[in-house]
Protein backbone atom coordinates (compact mmCIF):
# COMPACT_ATOMS: atom_id res chain seq x y z
CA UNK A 1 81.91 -89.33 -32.01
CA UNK A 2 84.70 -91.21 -33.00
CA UNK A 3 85.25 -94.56 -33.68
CA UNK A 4 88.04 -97.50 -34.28
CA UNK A 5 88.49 -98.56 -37.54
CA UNK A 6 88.48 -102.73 -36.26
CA UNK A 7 89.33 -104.11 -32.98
CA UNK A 8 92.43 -105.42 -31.40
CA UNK A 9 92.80 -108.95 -30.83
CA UNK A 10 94.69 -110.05 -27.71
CA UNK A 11 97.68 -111.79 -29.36
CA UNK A 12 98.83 -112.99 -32.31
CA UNK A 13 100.50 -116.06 -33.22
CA UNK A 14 104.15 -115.86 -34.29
CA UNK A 15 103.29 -118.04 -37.34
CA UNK A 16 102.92 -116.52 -40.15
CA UNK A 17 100.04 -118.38 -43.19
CA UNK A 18 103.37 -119.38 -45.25
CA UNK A 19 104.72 -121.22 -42.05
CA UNK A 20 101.31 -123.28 -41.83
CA UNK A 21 101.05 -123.87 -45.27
CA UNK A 22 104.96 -125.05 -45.03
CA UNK A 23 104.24 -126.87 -42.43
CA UNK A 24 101.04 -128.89 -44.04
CA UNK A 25 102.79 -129.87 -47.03
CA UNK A 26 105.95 -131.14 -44.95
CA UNK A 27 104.31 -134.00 -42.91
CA UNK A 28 105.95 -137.18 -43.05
CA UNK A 29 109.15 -135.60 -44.79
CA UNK A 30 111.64 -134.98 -42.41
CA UNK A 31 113.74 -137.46 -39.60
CA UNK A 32 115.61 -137.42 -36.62
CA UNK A 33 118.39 -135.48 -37.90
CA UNK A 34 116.71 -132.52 -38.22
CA UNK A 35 115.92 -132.73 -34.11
CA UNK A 36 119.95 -132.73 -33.92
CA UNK A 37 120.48 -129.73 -35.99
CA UNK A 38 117.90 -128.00 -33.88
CA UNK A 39 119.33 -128.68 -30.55
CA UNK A 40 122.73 -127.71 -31.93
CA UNK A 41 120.99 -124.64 -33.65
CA UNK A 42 119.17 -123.65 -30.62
CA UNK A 43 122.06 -124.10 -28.08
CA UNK A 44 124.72 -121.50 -30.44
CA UNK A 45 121.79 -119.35 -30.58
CA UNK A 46 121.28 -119.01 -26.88
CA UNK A 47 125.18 -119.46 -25.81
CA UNK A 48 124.45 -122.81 -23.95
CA UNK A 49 127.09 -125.88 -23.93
CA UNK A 50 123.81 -128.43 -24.31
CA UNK A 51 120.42 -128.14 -25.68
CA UNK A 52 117.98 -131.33 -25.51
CA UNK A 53 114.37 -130.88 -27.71
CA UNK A 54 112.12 -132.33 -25.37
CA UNK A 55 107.80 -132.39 -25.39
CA UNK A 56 107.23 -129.37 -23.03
CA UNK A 57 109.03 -126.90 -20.65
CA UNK A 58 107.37 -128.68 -17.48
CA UNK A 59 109.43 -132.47 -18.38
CA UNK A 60 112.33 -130.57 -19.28
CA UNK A 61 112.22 -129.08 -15.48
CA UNK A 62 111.18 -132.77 -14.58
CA UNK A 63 114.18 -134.17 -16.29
CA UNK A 64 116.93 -131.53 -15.06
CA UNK A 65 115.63 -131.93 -11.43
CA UNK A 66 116.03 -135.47 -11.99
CA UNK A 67 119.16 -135.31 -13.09
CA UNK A 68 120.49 -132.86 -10.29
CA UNK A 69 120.08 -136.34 -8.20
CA UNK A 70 118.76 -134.78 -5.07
CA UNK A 71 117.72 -136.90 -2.31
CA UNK A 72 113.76 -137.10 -1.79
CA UNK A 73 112.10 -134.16 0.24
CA UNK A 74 114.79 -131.96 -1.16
CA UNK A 75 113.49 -127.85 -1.07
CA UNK A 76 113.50 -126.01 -4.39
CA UNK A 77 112.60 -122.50 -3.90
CA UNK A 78 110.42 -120.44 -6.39
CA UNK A 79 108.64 -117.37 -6.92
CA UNK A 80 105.05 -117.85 -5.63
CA UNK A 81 103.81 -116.01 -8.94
CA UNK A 82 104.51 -118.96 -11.92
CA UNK A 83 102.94 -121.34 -13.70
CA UNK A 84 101.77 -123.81 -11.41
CA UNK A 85 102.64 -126.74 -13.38
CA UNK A 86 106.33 -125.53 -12.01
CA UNK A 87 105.47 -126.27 -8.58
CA UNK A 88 103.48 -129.35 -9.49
CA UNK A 89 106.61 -130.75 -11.36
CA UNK A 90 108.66 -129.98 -8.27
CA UNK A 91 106.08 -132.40 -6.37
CA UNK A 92 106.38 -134.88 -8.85
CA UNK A 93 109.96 -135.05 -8.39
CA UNK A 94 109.64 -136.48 -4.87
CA UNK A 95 111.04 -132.38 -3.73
CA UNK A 96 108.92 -130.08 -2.14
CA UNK A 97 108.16 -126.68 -3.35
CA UNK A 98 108.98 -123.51 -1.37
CA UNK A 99 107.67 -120.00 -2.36
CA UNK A 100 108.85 -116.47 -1.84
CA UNK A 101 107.27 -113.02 -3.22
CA UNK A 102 107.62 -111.04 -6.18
CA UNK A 103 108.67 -107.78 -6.76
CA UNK A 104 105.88 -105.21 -7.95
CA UNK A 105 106.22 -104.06 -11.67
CA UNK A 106 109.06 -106.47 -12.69
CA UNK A 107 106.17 -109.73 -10.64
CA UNK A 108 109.76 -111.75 -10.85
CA UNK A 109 111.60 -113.06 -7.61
CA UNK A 110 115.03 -111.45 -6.16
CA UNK A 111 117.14 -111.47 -3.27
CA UNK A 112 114.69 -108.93 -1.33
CA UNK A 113 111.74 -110.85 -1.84
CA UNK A 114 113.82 -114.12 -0.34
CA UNK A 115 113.15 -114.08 3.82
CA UNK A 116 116.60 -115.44 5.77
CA UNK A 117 114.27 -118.74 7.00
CA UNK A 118 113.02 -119.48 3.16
CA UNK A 119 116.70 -120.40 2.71
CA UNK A 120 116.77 -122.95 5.25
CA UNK A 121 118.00 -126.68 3.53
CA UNK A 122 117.60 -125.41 -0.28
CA UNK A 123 119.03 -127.25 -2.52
CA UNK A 124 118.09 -125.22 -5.86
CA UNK A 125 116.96 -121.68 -6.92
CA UNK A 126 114.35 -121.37 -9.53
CA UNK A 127 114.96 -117.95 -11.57
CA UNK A 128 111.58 -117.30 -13.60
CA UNK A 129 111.87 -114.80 -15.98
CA UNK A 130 107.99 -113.78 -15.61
CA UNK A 131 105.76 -112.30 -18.66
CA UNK A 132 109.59 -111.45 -20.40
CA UNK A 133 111.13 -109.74 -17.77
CA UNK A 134 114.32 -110.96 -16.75
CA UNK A 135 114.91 -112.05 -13.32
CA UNK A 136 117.90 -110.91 -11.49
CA UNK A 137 119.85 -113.87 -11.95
CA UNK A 138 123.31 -112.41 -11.07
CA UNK A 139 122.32 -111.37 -7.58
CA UNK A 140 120.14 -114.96 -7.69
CA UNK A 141 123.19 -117.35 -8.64
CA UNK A 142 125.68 -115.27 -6.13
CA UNK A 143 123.35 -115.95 -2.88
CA UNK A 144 122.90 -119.52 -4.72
CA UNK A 145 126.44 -120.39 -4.44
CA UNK A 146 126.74 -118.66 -1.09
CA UNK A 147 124.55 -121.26 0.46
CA UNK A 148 125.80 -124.11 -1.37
CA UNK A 149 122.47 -124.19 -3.48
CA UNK A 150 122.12 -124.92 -7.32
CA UNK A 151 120.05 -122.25 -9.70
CA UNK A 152 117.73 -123.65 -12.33
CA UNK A 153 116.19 -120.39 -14.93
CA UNK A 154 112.75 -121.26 -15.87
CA UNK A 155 112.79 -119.98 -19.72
CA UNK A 156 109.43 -120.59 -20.67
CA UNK A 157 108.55 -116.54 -21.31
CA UNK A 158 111.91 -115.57 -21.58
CA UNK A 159 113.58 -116.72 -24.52
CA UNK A 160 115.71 -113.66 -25.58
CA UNK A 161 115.13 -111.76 -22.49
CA UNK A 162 118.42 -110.27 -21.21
CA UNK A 163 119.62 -109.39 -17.64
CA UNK A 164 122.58 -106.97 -19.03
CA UNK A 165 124.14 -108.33 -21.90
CA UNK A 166 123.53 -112.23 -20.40
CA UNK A 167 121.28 -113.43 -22.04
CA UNK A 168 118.54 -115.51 -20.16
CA UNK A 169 118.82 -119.57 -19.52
CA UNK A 170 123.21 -118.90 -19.49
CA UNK A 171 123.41 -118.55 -15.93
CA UNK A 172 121.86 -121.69 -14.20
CA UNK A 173 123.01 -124.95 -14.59
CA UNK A 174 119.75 -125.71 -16.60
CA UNK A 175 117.12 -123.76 -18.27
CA UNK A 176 113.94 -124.78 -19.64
CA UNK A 177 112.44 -123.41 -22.40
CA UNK A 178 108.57 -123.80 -23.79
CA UNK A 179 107.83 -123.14 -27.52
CA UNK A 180 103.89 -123.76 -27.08
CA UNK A 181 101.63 -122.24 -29.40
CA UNK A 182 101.37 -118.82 -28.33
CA UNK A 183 104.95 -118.23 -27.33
CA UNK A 184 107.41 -115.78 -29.49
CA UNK A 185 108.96 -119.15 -30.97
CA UNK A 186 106.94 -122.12 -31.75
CA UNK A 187 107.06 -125.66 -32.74
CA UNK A 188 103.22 -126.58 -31.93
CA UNK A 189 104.35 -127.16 -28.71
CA UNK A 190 107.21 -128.59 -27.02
CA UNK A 191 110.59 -127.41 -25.52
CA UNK A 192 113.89 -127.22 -25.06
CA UNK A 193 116.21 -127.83 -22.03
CA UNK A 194 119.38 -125.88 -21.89
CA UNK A 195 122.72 -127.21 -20.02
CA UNK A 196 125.83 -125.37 -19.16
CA UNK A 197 126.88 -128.51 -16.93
CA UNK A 198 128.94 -131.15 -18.99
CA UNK A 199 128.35 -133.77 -16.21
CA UNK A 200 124.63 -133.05 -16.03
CA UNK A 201 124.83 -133.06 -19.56
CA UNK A 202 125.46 -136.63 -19.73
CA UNK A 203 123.10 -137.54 -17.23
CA UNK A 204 120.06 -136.10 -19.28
CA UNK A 205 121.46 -138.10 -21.75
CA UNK A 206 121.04 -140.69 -20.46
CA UNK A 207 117.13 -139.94 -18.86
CA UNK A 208 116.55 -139.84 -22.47
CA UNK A 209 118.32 -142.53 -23.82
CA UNK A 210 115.75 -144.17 -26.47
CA UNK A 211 113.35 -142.36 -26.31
CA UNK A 212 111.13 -142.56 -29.31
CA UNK A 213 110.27 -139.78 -31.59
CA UNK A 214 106.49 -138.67 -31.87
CA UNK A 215 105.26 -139.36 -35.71
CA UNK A 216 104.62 -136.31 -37.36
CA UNK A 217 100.79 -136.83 -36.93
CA UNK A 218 100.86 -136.42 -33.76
CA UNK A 219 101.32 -132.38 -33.69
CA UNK A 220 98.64 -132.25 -36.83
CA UNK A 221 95.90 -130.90 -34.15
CA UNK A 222 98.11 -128.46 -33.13
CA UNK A 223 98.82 -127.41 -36.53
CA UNK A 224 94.71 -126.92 -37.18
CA UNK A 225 94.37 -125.00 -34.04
CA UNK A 226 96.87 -122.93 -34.94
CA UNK A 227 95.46 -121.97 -38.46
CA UNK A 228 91.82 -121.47 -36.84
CA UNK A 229 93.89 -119.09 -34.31
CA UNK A 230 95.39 -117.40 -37.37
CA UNK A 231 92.39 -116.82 -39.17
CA UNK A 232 89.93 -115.73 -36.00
CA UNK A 233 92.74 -113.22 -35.17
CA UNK A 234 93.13 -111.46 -38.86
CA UNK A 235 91.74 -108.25 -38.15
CA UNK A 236 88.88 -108.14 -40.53
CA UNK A 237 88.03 -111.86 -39.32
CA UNK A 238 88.15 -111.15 -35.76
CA UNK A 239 86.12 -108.09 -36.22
CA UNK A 240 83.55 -109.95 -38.05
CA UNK A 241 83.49 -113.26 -35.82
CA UNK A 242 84.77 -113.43 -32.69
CA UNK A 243 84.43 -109.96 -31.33
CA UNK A 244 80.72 -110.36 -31.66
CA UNK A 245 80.87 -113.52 -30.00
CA UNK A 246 83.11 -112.38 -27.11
CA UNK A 247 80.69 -108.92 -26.82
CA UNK A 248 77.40 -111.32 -26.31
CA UNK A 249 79.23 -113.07 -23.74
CA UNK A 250 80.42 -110.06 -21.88
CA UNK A 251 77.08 -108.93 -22.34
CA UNK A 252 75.38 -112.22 -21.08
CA UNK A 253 77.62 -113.73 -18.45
CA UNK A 254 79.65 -110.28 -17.60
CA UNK A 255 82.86 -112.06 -18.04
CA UNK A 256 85.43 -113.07 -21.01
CA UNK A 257 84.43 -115.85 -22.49
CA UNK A 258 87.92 -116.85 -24.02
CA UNK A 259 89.24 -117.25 -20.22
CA UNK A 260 88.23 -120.68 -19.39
CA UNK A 261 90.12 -122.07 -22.91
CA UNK A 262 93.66 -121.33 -21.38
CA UNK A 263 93.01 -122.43 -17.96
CA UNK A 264 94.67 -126.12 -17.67
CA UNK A 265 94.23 -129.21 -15.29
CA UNK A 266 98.24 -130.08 -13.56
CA UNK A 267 99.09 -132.92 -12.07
CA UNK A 268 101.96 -133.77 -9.68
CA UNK A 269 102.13 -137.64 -10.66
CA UNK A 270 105.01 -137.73 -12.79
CA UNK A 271 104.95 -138.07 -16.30
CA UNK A 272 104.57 -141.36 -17.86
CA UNK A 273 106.25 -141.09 -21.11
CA UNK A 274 109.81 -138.87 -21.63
CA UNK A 275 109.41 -139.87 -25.54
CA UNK A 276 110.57 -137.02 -28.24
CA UNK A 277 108.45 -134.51 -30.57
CA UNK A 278 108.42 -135.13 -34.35
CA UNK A 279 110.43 -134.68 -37.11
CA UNK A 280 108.21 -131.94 -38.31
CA UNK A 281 108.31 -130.44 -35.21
CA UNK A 282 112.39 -129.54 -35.31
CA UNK A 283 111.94 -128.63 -38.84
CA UNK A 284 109.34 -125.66 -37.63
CA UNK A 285 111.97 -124.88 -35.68
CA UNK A 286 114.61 -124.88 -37.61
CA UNK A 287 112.34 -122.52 -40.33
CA UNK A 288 111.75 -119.81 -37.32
CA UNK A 289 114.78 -119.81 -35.41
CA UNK A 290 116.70 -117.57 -37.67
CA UNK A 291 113.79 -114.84 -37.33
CA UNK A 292 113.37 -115.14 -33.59
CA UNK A 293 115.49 -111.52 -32.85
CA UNK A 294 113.74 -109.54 -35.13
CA UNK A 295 110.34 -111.14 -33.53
CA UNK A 296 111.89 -110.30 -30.52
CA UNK A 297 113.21 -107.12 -31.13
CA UNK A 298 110.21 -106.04 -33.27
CA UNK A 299 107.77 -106.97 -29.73
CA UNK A 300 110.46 -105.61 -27.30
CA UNK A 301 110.20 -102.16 -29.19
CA UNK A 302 106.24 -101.97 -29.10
CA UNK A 303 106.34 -102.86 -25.62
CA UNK A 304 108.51 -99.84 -24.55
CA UNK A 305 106.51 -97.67 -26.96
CA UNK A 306 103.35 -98.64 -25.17
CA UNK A 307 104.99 -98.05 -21.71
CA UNK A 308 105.85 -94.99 -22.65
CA UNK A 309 102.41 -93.74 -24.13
CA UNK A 310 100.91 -94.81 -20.68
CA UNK A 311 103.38 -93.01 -18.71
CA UNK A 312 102.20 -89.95 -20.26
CA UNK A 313 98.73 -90.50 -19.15
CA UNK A 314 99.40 -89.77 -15.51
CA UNK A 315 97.21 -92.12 -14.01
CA UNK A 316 98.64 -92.61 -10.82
CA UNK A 317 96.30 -95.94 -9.77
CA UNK A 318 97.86 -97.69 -13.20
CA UNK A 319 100.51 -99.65 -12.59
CA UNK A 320 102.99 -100.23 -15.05
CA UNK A 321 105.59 -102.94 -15.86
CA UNK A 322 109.32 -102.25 -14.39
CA UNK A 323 112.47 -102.10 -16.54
CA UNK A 324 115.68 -103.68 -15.32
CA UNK A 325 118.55 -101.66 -16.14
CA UNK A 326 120.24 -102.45 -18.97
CA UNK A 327 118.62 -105.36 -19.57
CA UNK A 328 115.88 -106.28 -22.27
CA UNK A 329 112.41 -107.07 -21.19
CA UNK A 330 110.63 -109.30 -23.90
CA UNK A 331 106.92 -108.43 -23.07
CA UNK A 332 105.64 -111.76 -23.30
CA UNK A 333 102.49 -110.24 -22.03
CA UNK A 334 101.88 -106.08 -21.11
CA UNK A 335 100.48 -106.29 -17.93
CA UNK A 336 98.95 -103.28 -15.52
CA UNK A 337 97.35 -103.26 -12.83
CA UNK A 338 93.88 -101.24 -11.72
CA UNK A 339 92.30 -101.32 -8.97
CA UNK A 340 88.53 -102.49 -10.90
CA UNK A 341 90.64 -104.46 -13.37
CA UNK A 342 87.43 -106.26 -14.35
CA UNK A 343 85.62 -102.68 -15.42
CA UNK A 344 88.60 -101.75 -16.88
CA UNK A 345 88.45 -104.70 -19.13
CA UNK A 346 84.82 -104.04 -20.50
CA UNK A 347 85.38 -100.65 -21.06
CA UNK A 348 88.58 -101.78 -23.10
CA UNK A 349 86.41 -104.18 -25.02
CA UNK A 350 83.78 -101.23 -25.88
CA UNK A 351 86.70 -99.11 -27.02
CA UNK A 352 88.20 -101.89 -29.70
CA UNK A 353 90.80 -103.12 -26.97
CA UNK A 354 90.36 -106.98 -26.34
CA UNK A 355 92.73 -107.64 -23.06
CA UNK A 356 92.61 -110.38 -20.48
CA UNK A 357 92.36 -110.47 -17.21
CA UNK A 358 95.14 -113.48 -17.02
CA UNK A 359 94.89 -117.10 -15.92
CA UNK A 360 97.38 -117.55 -13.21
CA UNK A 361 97.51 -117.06 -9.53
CA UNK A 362 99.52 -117.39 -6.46
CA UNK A 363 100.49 -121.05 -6.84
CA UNK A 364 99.06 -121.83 -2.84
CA UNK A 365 95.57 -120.82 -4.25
CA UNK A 366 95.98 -123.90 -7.05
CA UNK A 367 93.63 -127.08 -5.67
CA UNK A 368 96.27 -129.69 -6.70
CA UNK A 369 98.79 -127.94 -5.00
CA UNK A 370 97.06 -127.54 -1.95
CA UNK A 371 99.06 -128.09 1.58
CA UNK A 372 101.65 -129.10 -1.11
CA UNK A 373 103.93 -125.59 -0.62
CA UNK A 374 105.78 -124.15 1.90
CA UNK A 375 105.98 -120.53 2.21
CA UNK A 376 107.36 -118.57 4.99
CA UNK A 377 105.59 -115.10 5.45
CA UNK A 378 102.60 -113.77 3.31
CA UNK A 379 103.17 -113.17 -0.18
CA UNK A 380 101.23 -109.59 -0.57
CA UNK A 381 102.68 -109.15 -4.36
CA UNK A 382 101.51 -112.11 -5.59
CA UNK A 383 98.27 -111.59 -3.83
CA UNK A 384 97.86 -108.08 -5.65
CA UNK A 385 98.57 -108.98 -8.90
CA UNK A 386 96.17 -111.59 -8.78
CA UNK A 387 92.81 -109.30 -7.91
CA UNK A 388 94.46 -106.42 -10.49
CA UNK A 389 96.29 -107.83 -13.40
CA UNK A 390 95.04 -107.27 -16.92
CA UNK A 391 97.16 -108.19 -19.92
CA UNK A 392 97.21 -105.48 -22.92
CA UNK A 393 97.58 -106.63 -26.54
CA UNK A 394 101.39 -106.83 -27.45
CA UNK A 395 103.41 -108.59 -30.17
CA UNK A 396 104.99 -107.60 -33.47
CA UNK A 397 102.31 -107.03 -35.39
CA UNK A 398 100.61 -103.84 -33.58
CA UNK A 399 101.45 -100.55 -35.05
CA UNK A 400 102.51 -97.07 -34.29
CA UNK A 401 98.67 -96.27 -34.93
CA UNK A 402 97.39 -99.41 -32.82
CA UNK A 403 99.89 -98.50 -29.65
CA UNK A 404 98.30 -94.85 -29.77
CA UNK A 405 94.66 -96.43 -29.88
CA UNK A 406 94.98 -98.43 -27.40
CA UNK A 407 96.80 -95.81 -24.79
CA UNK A 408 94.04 -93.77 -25.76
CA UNK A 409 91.47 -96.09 -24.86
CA UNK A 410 93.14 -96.82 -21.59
CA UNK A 411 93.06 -93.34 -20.31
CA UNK A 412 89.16 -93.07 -21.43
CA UNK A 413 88.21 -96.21 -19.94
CA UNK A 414 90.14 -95.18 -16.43
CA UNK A 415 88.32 -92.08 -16.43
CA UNK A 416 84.82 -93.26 -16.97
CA UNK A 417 82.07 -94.78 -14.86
CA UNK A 418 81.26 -98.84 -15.54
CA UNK A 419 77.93 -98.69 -16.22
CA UNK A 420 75.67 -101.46 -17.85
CA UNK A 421 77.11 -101.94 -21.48
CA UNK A 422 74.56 -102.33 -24.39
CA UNK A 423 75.33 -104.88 -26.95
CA UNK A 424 74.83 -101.45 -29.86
CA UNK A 425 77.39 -99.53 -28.09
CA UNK A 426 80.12 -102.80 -27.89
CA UNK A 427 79.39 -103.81 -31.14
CA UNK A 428 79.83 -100.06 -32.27
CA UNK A 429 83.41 -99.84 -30.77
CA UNK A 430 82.36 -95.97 -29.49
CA UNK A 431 84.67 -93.79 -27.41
CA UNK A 432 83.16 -92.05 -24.48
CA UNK A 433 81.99 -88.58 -25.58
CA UNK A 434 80.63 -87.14 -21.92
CA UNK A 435 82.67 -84.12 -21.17
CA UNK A 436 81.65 -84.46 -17.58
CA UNK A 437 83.69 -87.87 -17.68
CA UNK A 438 86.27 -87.82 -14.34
CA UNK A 439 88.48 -90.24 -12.90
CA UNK A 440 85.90 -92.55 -10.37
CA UNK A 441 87.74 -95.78 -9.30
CA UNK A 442 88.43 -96.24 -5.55
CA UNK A 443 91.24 -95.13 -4.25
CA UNK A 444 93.97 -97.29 -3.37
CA UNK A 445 96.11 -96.89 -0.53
CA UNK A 446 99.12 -97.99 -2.49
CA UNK A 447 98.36 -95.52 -5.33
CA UNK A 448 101.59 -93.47 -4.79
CA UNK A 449 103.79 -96.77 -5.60
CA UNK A 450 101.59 -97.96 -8.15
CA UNK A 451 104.13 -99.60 -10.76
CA UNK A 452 107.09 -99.67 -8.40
CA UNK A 453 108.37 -102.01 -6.22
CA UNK A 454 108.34 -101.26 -2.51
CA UNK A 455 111.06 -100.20 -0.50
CA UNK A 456 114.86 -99.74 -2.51
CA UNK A 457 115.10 -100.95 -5.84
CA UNK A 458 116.68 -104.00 -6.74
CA UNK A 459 119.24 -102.02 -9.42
């Protein structure tokens, strides 16, 4: 019987300990110039003509809808798989929020997915470039500008995703970016919004105006929660701590424990403060920026090795993600889909693999957006994503050995029966050994496209 030498945690933070020990010993030291250089900084990086550091991705989208200076009751249309504070920042905006479906495998919104009445009276086009993958925002801006509408690139997972060689948040008239704490570029949270629009420009120039900058202080909890996510993810750590914890609770409860800690409450009042983050804050930033493409390259790279380990393990109820051509797909997050994705996750976490099961859903199914949306049609994507996605470890640090451990353990936990797990057999981080061990999961009567979107593809 053979075993894993420690487990795999689910992410890993894009800090490394000299960035938080940098970061402790620069509070207080830095002023607003340094959120200047960064928005300059930022903006050559990305190829925009603006760039405005602002508290989070979801007041940057506030602020650029604002901005546009669309009448009330306006339409913006988005994918129905996003964050829901997206829609709920579209409310807040006196709009209202329409939602189309997503393609399988790529779970990002095109042309296809857009029904002739969803166009009726919109005003702007939300491109999300979902989990890294780049939407298709060519084919997105074109049918934009056909029907006199405006497109907007939600940013927030794909900073240095490309659609070709255009790289995404270039194509809109504003993007938004989010550098939250678990993102491929930090600055213990926060964002950026991105402007290709001189006129607009000025106008969120004016939204701003005064606003004060945060005191350094203020992103100090951040800071702490992001060296107790450092430490519980260090392999030995995690091994030692957390995994334990996480095994008694699937064990207990049957579910993953570390779920509820990254669901979050939205609201579609809008937001009462448009102040700045700190000092500190754009110095982070400024520190990582010049490292983000070989973070990104680095997690691009393990991505498409994964992909292509679980190609390999012909499983034809595993669906895969979907590459555009010729463009670069970040891999925010790895996700599959199986039809038990729930067994499939326990067996994971007996074989050393700690995945997720993901926190989002079709945005209708959110409470606070609730008779809120318009949506013309059924959204079936969105719906099956929701009941099968499960989100693989990915980032920088996994290695050549890792990304062969863990396609290993996803082709023994497809092909073995969930059965009751023991606490001694979790803890133990055992492979299956039964010989007699045969593929068992229901069949699915969209097991042939598994992966792939349905009907043509989009390129």
């Amino acid at each position: 019987m053979s075993r894993f030498p420690l487990p795999l945690p689910r992410f890993e933070l894009a800090l490394e300990p000299s960035d938080l020990a940098w970061a402790l010993g620069r509070i207080g030291r830095h002023g607003p110039e340094d959120l200047a250089r960064l928005e300059t900084e930022f903006a050559r990086h990305i190829g925009l003509r603006r760039a405005f550091f602002v508290p989070s991705a979801r007041l940057g989208m506030y602020l650029a809808l604002k901005a546009l200076g669309l009448p009330e009751g306006a339409v913006v249309l988005l994918p129905a798989w996003t964050h829901p504070s997206m829609p709920a920042t579209v409310v807040a905006a006196g709009l209202i929020p329409r939602i189309a479906d997503i393609a399988r495998g790529t779970w990002t919104m095109g042309r296809e997915q857009i029904p002739e009445e969803a166009w009726q009276d919109v005003r702007v086009v939300v491109a999300t470039h979902m989990y890294g993958c780049p939407a298709p925002v060519a084919e997105l801006a074109a049918e934009a500008r056909r029907r006199g509408a405006i497109l907007l690139e939600d940013c927030a997972q794909g900073l240095g995703a490309r659609s070709g060689e255009i790289p995404a948040g270039v194509s809109g008239v504003a993007s938004f970016y989010s550098f939250a704490l678990t993102k491929n570029f930090t600055t213990l949270g926060g964002g950026m919004v991105g402007v290709q629009d001189a006129d607009l420009a000025e106008r969120l120039e004016e939204l701003l105006g005064d606003a004060p900058l945060s005191a350094d202080k203020t992103a100090v909890p951040t800071l702490l929660k992001a060296v107790a996510f450092r430490v519980a993810t260090a392999r030995t750590l995690f091994a030692a701590g957390v995994y334990p914890a996480l095994a008694a609770g699937w064990l207990g409860a049957g579910r993953d424990l570390l779920h509820p800690l990254f669901e979050e409450r939205f609201s579609v009042e809008p937001p009462r403060s448009t102040g700045r983050p700190s000092p500190l804050q754009a110095a982070l930033g400024l520190r990582l920026l010049p490292r983000l493409e070989e973070h990104n390259r680095r997690r691009a790279a393990n991505g498409l090795a994964l992909l292509e380990r679980l190609k390999a393990l012909d499983l034809p109820e595993l669906g895969l993600p979907e590459i555009p051509t010729g463009g670069r797909h970040l891999f925010m997050s790895f996700v599959v889909t199986w039809p038990e994705r729930q067994a499939l996750a326990r067996e994971l976490f007996r074989l050393g693999v700690d995945s997720s099961p993901g926190y989002l859903r079709p945005v209708t199914r959110v409470g606070v957006l609730a008779g809120r949306v318009e949506q013309f049609g059924p959204c079936p994507e969105a719906e099956r994503l929701e009941a099968r996605q499960l989100h693989l470890p990915i980032y920088p640090g996994l290695s050549e050995r890792d990304l062969d451990r863990m396609a290993d353990a996803v082709g023994r936990a497809a092909r073995v029966r969930p059965s009751t797990m023991k606490l001694s057999t979790m803890m133990g981080w055992t492979t299956p050994s039964s010989p007699s061990s045969r593929p068992t999961t229901p069949a699915s009567p969209d097991a042939a496209t598994a992966g792939s979107p349905p009907g043509p593809r989009r390129r």
